[in-house]
Protein backbone atom coordinates (compact mmCIF):
# COMPACT_ATOMS: atom_id res chain seq x y z
CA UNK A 1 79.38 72.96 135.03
CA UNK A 2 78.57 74.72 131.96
CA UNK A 3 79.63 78.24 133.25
CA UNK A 4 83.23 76.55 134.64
CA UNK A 5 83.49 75.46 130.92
CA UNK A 6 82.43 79.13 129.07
CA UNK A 7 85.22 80.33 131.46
CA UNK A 8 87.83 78.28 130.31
CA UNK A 9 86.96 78.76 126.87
CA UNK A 10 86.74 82.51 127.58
CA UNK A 11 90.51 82.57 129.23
CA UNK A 12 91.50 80.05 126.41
CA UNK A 13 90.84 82.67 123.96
CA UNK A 14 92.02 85.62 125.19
CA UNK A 15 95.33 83.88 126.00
CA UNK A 16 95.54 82.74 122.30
CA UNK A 17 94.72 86.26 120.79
CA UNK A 18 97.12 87.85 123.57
CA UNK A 19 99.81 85.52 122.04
CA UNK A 20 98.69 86.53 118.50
CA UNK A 21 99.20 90.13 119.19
CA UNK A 22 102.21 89.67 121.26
CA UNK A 23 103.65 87.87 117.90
CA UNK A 24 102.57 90.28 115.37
CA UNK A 25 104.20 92.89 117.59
CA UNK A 26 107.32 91.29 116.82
CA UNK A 27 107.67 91.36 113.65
CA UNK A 28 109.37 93.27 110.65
CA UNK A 29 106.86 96.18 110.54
CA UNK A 30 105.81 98.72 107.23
CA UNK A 31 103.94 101.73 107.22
CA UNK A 32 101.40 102.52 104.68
CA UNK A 33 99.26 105.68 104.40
CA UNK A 34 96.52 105.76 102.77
CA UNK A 35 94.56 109.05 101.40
CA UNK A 36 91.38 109.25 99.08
CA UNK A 37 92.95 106.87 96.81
CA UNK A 38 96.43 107.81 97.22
CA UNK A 39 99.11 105.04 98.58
CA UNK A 40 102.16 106.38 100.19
CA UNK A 41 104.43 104.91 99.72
CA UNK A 42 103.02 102.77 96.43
CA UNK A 43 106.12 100.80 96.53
CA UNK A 44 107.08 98.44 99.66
CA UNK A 45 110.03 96.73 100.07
CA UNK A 46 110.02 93.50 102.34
CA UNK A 47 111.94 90.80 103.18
CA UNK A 48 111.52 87.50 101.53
CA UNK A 49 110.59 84.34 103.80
CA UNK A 50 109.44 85.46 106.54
CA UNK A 51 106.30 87.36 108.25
CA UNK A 52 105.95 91.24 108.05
CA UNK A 53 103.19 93.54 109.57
CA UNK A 54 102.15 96.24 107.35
CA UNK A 55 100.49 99.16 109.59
CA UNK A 56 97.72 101.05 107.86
CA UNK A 57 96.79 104.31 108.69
CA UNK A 58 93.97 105.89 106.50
CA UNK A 59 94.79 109.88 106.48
CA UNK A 60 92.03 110.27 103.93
CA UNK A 61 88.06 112.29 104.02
CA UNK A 62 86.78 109.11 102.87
CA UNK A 63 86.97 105.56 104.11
CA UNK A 64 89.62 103.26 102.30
CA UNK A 65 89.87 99.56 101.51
CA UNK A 66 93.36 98.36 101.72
CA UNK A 67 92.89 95.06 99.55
CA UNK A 68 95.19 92.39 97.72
CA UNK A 69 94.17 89.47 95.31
CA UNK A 70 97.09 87.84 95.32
CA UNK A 71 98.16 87.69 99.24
CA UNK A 72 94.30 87.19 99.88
CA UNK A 73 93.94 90.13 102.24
CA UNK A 74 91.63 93.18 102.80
CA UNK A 75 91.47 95.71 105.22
CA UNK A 76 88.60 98.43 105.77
CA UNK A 77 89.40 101.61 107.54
CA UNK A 78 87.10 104.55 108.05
CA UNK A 79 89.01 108.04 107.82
CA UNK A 80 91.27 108.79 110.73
CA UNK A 81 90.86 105.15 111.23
CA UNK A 82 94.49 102.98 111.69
CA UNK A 83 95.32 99.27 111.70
CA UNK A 84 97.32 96.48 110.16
CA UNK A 85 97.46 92.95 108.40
CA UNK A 86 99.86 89.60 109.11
CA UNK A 87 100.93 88.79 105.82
CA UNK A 88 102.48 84.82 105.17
CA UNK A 89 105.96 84.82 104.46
CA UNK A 90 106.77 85.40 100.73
CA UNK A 91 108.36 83.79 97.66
CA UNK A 92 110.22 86.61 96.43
CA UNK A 93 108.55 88.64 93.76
CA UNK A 94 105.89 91.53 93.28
CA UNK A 95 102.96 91.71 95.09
CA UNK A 96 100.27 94.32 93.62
CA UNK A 97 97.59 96.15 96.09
CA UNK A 98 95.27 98.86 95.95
CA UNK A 99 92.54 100.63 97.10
CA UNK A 100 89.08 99.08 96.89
CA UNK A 101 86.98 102.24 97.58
CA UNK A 102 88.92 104.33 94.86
CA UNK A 103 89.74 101.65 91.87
CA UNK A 104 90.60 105.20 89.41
CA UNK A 105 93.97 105.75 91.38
CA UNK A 106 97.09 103.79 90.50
CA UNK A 107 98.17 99.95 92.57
CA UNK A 108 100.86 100.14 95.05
CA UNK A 109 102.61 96.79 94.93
CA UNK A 110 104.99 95.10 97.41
CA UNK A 111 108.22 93.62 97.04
CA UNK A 112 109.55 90.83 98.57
CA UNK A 113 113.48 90.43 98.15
């Protein structure tokens, strides 16, 4: 009985983060590169209302923090290393970020229109 029940719950959850990915797949999508410190591009552009993806690919030597205080996200990516955050939809307005692992190098900030 308990094994039937760890199955479900097994299939249960990978059916819920299959959906998850199949949805983030689908939405309005922004690259950022990220290297020792560097954003590029330091200014993003993004609709207002509605979910975006923002795909992170760390081109740097050193590992990278992709991190904002204000839309409550962080992202850790070792170099080479790529991935991406869900942000909410948006009120429009500026949204600063930056790198966590290199706090010297100037914000890149995101704006919602």
């Amino acid at each position: 009985m308990f094994l039937r029940k760890a199955s479900l719950g097994l299939v249960a959850a990978v059916l819920l983060a299959t959906a998850a990915l199949a949805s983030a797949a689908d939405l309005p999508t922004f690259k950022l590169e990220m290297q020792d410190g560097k954003l590029i591009p330091p200014r993003i552009e993004v609709p207002s209302g509605q979910r975006i993806k923002i795909e992170i690919h760390n081109i740097g030597k050193s590992a990278a923090e992709f991190e904002s205080i204000e839309l409550r996200k962080e992202k850790v990516l070792a170099p080479g290393a790529q991935s991406f955050v869900v942000i909410a939809p948006l009120r429009p307005g500026e949204y600063k970020f930056f790198d966590d692992f290199h706090l010297n190098m100037p914000q890149g900030v995101i704006v919602a229109k």
